[in-house]
Protein backbone atom coordinates (compact mmCIF):
# COMPACT_ATOMS: atom_id res chain seq x y z
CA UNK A 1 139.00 83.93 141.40
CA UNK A 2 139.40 86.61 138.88
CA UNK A 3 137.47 84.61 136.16
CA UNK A 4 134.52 84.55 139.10
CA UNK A 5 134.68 88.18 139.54
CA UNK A 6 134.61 88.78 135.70
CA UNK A 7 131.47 86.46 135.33
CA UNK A 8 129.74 88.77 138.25
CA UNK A 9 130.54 92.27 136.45
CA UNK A 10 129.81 90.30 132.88
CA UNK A 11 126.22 89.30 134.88
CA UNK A 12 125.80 92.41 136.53
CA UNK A 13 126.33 94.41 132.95
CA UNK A 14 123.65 92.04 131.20
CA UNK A 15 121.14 92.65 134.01
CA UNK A 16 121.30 96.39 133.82
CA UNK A 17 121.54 95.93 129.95
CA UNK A 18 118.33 94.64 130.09
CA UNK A 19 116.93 96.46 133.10
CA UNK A 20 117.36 99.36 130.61
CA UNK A 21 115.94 98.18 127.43
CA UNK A 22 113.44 96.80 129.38
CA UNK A 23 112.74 100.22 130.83
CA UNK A 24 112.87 101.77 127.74
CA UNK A 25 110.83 99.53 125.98
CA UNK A 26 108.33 100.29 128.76
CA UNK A 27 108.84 104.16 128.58
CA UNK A 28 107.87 103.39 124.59
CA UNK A 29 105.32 101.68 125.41
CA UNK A 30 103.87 103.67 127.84
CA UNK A 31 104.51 106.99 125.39
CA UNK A 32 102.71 105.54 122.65
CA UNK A 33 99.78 104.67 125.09
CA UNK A 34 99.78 108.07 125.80
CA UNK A 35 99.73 108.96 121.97
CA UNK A 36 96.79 106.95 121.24
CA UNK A 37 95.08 108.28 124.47
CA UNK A 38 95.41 112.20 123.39
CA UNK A 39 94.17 111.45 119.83
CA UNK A 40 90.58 112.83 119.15
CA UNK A 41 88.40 109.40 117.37
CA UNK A 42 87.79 110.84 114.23
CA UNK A 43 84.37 112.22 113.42
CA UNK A 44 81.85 109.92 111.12
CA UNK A 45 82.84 112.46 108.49
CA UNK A 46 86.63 111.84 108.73
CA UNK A 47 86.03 108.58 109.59
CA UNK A 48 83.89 108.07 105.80
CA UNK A 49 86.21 110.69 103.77
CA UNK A 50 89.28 108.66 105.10
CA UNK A 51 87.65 105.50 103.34
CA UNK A 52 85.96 107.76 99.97
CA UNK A 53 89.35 108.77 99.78
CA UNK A 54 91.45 105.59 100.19
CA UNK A 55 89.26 103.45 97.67
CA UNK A 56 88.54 106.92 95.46
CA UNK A 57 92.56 106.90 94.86
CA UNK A 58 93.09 103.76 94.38
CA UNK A 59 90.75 103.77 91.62
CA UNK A 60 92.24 106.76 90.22
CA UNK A 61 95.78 105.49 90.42
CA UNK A 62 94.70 102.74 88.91
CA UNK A 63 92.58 104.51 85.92
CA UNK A 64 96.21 106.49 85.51
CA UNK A 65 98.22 103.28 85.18
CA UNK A 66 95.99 101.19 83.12
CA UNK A 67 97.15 101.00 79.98
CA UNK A 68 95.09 102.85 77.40
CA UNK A 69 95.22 100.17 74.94
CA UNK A 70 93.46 97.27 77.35
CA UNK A 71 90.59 100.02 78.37
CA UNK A 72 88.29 97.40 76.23
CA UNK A 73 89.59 94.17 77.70
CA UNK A 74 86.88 92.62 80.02
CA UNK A 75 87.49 88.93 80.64
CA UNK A 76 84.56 87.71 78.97
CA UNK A 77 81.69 89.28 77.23
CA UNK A 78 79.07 89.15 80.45
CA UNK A 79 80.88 91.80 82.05
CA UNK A 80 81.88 95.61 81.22
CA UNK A 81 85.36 96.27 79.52
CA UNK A 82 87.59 97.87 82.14
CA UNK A 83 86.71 101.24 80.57
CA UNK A 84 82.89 101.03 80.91
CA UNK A 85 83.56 99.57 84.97
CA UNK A 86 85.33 103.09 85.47
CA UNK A 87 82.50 104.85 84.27
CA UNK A 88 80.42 102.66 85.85
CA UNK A 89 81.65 103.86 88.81
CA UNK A 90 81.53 107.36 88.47
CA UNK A 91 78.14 107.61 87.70
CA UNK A 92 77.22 105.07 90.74
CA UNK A 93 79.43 108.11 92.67
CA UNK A 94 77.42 110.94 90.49
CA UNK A 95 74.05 109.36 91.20
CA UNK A 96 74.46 109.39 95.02
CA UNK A 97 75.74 112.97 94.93
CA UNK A 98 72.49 114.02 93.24
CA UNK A 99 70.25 112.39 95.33
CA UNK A 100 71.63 113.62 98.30
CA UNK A 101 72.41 116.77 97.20
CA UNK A 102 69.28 117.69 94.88
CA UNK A 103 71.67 119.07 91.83
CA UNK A 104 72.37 117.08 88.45
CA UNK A 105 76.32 116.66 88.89
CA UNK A 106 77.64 114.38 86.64
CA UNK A 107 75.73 113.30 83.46
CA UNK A 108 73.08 111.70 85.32
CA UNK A 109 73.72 107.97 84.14
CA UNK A 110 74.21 104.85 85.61
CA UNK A 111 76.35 103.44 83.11
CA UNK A 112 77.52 106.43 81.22
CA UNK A 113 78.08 105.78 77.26
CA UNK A 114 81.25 104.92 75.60
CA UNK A 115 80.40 107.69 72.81
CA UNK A 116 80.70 110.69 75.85
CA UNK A 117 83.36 109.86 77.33
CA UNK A 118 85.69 107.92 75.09
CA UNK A 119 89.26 108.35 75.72
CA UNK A 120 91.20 107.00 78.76
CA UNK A 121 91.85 111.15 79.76
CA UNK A 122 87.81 111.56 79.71
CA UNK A 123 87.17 108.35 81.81
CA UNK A 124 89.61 109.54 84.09
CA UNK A 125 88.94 113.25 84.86
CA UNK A 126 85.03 111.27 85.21
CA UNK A 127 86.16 109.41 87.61
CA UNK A 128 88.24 112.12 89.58
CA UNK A 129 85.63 114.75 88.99
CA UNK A 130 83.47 112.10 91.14
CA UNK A 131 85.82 111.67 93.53
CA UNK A 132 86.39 114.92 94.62
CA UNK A 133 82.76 116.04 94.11
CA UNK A 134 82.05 113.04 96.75
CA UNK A 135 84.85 114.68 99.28
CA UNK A 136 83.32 118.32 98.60
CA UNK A 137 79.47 116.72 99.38
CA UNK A 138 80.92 114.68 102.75
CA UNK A 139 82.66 117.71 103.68
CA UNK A 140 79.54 119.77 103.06
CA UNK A 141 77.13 117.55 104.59
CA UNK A 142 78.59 117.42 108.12
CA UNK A 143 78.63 114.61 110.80
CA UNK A 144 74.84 115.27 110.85
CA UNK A 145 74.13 114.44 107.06
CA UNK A 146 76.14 111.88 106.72
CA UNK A 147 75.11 110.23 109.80
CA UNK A 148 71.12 110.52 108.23
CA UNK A 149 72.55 109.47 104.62
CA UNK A 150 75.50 106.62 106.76
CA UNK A 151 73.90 104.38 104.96
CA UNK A 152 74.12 105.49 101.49
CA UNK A 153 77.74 106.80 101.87
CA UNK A 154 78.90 103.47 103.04
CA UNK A 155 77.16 101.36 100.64
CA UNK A 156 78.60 103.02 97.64
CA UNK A 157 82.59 103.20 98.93
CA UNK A 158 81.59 99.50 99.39
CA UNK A 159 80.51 99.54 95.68
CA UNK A 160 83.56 101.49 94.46
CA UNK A 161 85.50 98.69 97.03
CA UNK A 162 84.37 95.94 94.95
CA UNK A 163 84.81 97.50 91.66
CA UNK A 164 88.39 97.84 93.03
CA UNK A 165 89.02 94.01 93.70
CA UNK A 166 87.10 93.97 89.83
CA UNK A 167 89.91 95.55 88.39
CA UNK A 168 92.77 93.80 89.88
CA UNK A 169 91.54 90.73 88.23
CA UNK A 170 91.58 93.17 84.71
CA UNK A 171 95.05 93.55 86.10
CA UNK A 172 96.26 89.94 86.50
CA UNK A 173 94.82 88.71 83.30
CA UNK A 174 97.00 91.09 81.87
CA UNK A 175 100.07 89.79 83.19
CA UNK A 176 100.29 93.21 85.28
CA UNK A 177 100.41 94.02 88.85
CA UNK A 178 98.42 96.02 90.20
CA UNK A 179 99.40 99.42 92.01
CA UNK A 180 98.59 98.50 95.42
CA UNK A 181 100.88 95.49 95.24
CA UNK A 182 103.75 96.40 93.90
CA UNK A 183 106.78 96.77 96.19
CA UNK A 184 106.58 100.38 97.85
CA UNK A 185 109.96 102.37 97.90
């Protein structure tokens, strides 16, 4: 008899157990429901600085890391050294900014030379200068430039995107990892 009435409480115990996780689960559920529901969607300008930004850092990060003394490796001689793909990109990024902003940022080249900017600390304050000169021009332009220039702006953070998967190849011939995939603390 008593082991019968200890099986009951232990049953009635695991039922409320649950009854209350499973409550609370729901009030968490519910709660972040809620969260999503009171956020504002984010504005084609956030929505396209969020990205500029992402792929913009990572590129910088990686220009940081790089070490100086592989900025000429390219893995064979059809495509740019790693250098020359960083400068590539900033004045892609340059190029855009002048067209849609009518001003000569940058140096006004494509492909930049090695001779201006030949150190790893010019290619990357290029590169950041870029960067944050794209931000600046998003920020500028509103939700009703960028939605007449969408897209331009989306094409080239695709372009610095691919770039970006470029490099991590530069990266794993190397025998290094690349930032984004290293363990995070």
């Amino acid at each position: 008899m008593r082991m019968r009435v200890w099986r009951g409480v232990c049953v009635a115990v695991l039922l409320l157990g649950i009854g209350a996780l499973t409550g609370t689960t729901s009030g968490i559920a519910r709660a972040q429901e809620q969260n999503d529901a009171n956020k504002k969607p984010k504005t084609p300008t956030e929505a396209l600085l969020e990205s500029w930004k992402d792929i913009g850092g990572r590129l910088i990060t990686m220009s940081e890391d790089f070490p100086e003394d592989k900025y000429n490796y390219r893995p064979n001689d059809q495509v740019r050294t790693f250098a020359a793909v960083l400068r590539h990109i900033a004045g892609s990024n340059f190029g855009l900014l002048n067209q849609l902003t009518g001003k000569k940022l940058g140096n006004g080249e494509n492909d930049p030379s090695a001779d201006e900017f030949k150190t790893k600390a010019q290619i990357v304050a290029f590169l950041k200068k870029s960067i944050e000169d794209g931000e600046a021009t998003l920020k500028q332009e509103g939700d009703a430039g960028v939605l007449k220039h969408l897209d331009l702006w989306v094409g080239y953070t695709e372009h610095m995107g691919e770039h970006y998967g470029q490099l991590v190849v530069y990266y794993r011939n190397n025998g290094l990892v690349p930032p984004e995939s290293r363990p995070k603390k």
